[in-house]
PDB file of N, CA and C in Angstrom:
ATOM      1  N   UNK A   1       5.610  19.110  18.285  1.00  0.00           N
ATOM      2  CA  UNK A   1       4.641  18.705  17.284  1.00  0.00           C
ATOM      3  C   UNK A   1       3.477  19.689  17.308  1.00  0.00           C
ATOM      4  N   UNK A   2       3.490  20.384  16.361  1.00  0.00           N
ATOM      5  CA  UNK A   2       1.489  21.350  16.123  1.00  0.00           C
ATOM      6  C   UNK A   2       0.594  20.098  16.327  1.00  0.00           C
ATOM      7  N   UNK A   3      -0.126  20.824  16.761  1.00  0.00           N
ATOM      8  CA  UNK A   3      -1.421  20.322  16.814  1.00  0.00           C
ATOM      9  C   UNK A   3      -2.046  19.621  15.428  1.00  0.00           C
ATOM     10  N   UNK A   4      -2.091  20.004  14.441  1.00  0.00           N
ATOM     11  CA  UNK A   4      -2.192  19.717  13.213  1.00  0.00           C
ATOM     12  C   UNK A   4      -2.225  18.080  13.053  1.00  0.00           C
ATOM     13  N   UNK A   5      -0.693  18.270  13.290  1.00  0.00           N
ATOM     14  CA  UNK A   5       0.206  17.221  13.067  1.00  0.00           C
ATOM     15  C   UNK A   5      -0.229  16.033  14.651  1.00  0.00           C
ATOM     16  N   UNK A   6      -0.613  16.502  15.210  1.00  0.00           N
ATOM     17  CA  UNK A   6      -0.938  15.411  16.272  1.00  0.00           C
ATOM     18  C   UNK A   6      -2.561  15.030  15.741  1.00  0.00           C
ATOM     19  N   UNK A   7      -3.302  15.850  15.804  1.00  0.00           N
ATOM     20  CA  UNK A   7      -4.470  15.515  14.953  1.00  0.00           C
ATOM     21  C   UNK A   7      -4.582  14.178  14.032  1.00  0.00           C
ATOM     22  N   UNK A   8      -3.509  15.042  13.079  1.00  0.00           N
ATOM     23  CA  UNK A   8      -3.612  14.085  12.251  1.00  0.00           C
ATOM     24  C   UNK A   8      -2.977  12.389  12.248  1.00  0.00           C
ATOM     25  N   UNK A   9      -1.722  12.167  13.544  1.00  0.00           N
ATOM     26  CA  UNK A   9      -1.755  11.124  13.825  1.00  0.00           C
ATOM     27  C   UNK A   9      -2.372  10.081  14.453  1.00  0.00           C
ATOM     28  N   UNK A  10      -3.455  11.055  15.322  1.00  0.00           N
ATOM     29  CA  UNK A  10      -4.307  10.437  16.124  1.00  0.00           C
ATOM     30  C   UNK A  10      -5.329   9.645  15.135  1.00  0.00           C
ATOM     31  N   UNK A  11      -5.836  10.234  13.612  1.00  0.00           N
ATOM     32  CA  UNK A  11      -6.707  10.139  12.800  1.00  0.00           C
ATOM     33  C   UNK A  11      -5.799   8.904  12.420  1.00  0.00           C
ATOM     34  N   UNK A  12      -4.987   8.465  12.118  1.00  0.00           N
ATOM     35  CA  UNK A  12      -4.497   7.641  11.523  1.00  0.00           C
ATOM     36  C   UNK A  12      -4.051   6.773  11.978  1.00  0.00           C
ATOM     37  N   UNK A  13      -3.737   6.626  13.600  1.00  0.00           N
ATOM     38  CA  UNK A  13      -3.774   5.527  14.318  1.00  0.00           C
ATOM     39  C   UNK A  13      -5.210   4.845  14.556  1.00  0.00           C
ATOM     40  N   UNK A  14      -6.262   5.936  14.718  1.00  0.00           N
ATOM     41  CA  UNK A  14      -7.854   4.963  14.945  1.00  0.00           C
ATOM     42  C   UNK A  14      -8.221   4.550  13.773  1.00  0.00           C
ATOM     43  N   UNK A  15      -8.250   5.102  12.530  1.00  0.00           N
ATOM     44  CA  UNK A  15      -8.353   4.809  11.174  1.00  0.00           C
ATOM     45  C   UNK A  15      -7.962   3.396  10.339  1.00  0.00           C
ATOM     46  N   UNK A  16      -6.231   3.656  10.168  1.00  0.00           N
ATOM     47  CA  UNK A  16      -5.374   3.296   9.275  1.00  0.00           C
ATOM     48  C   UNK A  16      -4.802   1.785  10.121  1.00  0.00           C
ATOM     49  N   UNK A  17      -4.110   0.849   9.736  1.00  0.00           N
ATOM     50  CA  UNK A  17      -3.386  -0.257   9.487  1.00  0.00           C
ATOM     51  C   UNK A  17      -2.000   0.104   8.758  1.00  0.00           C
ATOM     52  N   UNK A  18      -1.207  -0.570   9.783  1.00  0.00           N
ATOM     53  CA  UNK A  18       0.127  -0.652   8.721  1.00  0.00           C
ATOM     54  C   UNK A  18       0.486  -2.122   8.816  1.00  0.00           C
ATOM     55  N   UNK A  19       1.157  -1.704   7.862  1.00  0.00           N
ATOM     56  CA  UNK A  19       2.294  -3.325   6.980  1.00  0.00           C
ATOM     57  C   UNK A  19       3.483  -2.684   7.039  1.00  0.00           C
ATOM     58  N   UNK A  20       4.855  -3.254   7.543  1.00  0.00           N
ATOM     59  CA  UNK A  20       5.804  -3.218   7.095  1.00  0.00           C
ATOM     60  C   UNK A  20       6.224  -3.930   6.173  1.00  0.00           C
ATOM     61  N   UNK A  21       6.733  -3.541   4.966  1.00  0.00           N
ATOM     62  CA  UNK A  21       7.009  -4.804   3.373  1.00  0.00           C
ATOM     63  C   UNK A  21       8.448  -5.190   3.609  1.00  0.00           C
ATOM     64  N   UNK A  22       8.931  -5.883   3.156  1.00  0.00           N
ATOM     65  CA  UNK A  22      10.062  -5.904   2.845  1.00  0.00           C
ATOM     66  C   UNK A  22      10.206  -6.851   1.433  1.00  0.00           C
ATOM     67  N   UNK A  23      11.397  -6.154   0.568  1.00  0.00           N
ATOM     68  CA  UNK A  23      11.421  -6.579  -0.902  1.00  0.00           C
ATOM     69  C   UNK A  23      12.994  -6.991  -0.672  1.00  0.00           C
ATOM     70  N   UNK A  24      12.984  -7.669  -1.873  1.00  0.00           N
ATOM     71  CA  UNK A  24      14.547  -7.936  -2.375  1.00  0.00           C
ATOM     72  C   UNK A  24      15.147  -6.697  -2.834  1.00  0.00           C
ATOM     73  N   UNK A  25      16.249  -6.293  -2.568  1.00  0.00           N
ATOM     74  CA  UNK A  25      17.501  -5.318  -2.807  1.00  0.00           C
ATOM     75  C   UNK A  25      16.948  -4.994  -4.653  1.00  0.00           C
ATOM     76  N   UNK A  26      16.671  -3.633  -4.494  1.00  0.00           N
ATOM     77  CA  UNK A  26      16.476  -3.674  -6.115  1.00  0.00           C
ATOM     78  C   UNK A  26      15.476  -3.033  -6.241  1.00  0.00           C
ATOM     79  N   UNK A  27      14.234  -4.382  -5.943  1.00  0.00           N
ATOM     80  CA  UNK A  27      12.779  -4.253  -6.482  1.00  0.00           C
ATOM     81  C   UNK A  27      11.635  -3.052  -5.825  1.00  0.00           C
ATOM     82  N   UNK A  28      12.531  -2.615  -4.784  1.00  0.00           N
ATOM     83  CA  UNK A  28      11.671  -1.412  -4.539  1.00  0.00           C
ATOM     84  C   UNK A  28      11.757  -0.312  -5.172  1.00  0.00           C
ATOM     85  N   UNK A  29      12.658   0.042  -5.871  1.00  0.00           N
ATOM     86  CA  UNK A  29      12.732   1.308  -7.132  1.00  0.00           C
ATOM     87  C   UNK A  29      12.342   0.724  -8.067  1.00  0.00           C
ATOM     88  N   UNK A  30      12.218  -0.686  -8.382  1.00  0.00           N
ATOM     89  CA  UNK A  30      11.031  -1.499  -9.766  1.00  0.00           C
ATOM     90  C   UNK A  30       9.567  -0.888  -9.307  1.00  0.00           C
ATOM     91  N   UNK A  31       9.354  -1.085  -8.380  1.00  0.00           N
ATOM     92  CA  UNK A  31       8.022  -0.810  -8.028  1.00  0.00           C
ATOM     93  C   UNK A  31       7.604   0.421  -7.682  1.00  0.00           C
ATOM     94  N   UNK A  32       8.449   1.705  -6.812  1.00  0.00           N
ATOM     95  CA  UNK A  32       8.266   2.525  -7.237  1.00  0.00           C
ATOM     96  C   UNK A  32       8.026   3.368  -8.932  1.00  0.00           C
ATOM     97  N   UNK A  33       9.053   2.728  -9.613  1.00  0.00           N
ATOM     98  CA  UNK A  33       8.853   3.481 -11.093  1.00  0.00           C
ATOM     99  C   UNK A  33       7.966   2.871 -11.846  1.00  0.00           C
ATOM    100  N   UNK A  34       7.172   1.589 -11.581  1.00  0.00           N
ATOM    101  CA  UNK A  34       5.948   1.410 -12.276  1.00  0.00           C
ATOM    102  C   UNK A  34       4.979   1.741 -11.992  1.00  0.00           C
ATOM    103  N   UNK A  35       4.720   1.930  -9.989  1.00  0.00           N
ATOM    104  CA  UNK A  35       3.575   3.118  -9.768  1.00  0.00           C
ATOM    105  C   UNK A  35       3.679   4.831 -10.184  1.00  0.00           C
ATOM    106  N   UNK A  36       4.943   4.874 -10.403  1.00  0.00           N
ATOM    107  CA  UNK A  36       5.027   6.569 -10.557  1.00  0.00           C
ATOM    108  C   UNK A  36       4.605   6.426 -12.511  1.00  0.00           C
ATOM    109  N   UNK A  37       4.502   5.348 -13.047  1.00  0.00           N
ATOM    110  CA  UNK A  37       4.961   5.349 -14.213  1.00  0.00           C
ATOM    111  C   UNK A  37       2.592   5.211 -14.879  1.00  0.00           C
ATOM    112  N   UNK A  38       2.378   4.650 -13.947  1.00  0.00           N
ATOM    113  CA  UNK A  38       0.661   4.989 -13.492  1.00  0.00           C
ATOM    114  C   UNK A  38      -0.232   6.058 -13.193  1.00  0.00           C
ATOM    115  N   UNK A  39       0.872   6.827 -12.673  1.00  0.00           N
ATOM    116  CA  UNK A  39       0.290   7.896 -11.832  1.00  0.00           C
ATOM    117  C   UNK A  39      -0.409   7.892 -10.602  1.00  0.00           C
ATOM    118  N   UNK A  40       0.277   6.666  -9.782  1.00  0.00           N
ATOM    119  CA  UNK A  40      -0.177   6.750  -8.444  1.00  0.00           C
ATOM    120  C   UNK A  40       1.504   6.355  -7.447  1.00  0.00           C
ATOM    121  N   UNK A  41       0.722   6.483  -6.142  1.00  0.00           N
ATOM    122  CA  UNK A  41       1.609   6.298  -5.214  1.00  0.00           C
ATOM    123  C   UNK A  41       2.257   5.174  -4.947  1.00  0.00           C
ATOM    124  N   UNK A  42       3.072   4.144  -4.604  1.00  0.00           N
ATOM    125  CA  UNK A  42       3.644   3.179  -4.205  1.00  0.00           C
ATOM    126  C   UNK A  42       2.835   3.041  -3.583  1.00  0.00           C
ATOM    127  N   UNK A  43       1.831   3.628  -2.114  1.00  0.00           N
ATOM    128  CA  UNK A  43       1.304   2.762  -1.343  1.00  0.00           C
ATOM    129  C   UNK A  43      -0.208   2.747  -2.331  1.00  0.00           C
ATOM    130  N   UNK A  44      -0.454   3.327  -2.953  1.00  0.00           N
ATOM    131  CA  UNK A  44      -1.666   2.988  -3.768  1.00  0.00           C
ATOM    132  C   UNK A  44      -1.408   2.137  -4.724  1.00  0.00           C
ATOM    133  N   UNK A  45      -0.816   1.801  -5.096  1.00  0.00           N
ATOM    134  CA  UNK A  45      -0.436   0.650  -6.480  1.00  0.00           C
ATOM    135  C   UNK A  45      -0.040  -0.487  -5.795  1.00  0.00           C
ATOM    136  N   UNK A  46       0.545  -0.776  -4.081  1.00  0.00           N
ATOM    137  CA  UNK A  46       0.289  -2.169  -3.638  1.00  0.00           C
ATOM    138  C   UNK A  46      -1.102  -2.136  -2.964  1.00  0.00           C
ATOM    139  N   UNK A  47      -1.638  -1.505  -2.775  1.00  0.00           N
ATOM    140  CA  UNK A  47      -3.057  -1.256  -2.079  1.00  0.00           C
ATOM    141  C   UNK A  47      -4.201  -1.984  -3.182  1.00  0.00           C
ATOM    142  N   UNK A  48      -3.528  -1.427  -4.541  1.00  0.00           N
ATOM    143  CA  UNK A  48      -4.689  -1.751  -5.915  1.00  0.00           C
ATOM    144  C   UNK A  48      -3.940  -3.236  -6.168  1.00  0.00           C
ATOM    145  N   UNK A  49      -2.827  -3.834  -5.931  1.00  0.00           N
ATOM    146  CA  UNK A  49      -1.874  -5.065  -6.727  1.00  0.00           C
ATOM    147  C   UNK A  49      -2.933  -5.729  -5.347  1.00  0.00           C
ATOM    148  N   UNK A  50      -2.835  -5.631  -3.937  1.00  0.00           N
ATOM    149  CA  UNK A  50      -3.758  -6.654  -3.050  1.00  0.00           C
ATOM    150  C   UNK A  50      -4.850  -6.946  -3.367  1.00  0.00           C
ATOM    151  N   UNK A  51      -5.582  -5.939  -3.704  1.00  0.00           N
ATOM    152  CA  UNK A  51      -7.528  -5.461  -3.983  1.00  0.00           C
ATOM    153  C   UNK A  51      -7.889  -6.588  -5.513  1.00  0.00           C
ATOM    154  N   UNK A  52      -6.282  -6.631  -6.418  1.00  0.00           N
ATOM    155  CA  UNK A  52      -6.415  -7.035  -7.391  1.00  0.00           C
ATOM    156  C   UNK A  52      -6.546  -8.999  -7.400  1.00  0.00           C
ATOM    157  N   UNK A  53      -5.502  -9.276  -5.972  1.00  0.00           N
ATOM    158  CA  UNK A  53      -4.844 -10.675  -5.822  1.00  0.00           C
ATOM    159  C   UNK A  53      -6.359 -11.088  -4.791  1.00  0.00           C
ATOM    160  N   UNK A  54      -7.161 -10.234  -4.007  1.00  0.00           N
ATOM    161  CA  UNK A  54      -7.718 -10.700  -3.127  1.00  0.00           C
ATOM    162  C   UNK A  54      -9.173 -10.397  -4.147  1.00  0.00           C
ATOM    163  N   UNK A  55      -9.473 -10.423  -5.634  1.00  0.00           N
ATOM    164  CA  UNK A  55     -10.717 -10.305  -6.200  1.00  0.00           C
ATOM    165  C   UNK A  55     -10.288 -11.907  -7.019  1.00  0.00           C
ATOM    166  N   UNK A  56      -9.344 -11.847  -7.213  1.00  0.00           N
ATOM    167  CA  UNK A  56      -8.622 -12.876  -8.126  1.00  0.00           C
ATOM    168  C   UNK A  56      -9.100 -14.193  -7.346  1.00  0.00           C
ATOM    169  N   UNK A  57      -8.297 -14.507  -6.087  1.00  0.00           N
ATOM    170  CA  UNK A  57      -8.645 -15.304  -4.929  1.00  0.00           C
ATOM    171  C   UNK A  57     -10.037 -15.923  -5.042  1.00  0.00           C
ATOM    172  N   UNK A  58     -10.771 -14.665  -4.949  1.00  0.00           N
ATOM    173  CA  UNK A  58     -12.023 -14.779  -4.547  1.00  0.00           C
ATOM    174  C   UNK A  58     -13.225 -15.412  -5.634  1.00  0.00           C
ATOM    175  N   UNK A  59     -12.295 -15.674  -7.149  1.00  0.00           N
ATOM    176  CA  UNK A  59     -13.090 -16.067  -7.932  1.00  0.00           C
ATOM    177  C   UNK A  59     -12.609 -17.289  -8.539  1.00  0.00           C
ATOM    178  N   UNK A  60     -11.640 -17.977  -7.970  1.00  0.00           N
ATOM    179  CA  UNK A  60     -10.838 -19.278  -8.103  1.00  0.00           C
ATOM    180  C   UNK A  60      -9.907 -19.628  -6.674  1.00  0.00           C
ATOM    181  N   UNK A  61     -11.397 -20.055  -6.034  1.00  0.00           N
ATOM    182  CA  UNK A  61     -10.791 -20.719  -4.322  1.00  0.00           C
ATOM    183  C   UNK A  61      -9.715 -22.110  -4.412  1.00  0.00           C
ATOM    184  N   UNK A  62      -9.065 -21.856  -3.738  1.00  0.00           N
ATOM    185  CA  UNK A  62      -7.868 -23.177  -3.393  1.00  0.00           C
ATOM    186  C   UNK A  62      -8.788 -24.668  -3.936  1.00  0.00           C
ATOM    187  N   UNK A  63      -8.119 -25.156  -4.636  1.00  0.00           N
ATOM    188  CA  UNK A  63      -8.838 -26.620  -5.110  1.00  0.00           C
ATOM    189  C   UNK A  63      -8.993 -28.150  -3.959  1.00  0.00           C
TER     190      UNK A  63
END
């Protein structure tokens, strides 16, 4: 591994969070081709679909 490349994992382990997703057989090339179809990334278009469900949430709390 370069250095680079260790750098940059180190940056992204103190940084970053992961999710592993898992979808139904299918819907992950649905969702890829409607973020590519945006002009963003798969992980940016569920990043913006959360940001979107957790503003939503936040303005009609559980009854």
């Amino acid at each position: 591994m370069t250095e680079r490349s260790r750098q940059k994992n180190q940056w992204i382990s103190e940084n970053l969070d992961r999710i592993n997703l898992t979808v139904v057989k299918g819907k992950k090339e649905l969702i890829r081709a409607h973020a590519e179809g945006r002009g963003e990334s798969v992980n940016a278009f569920i990043n913006r679909a959360i940001e979107s469900a957790l503003e939503q949430d936040r303005q009609t709390p559980n009854a």
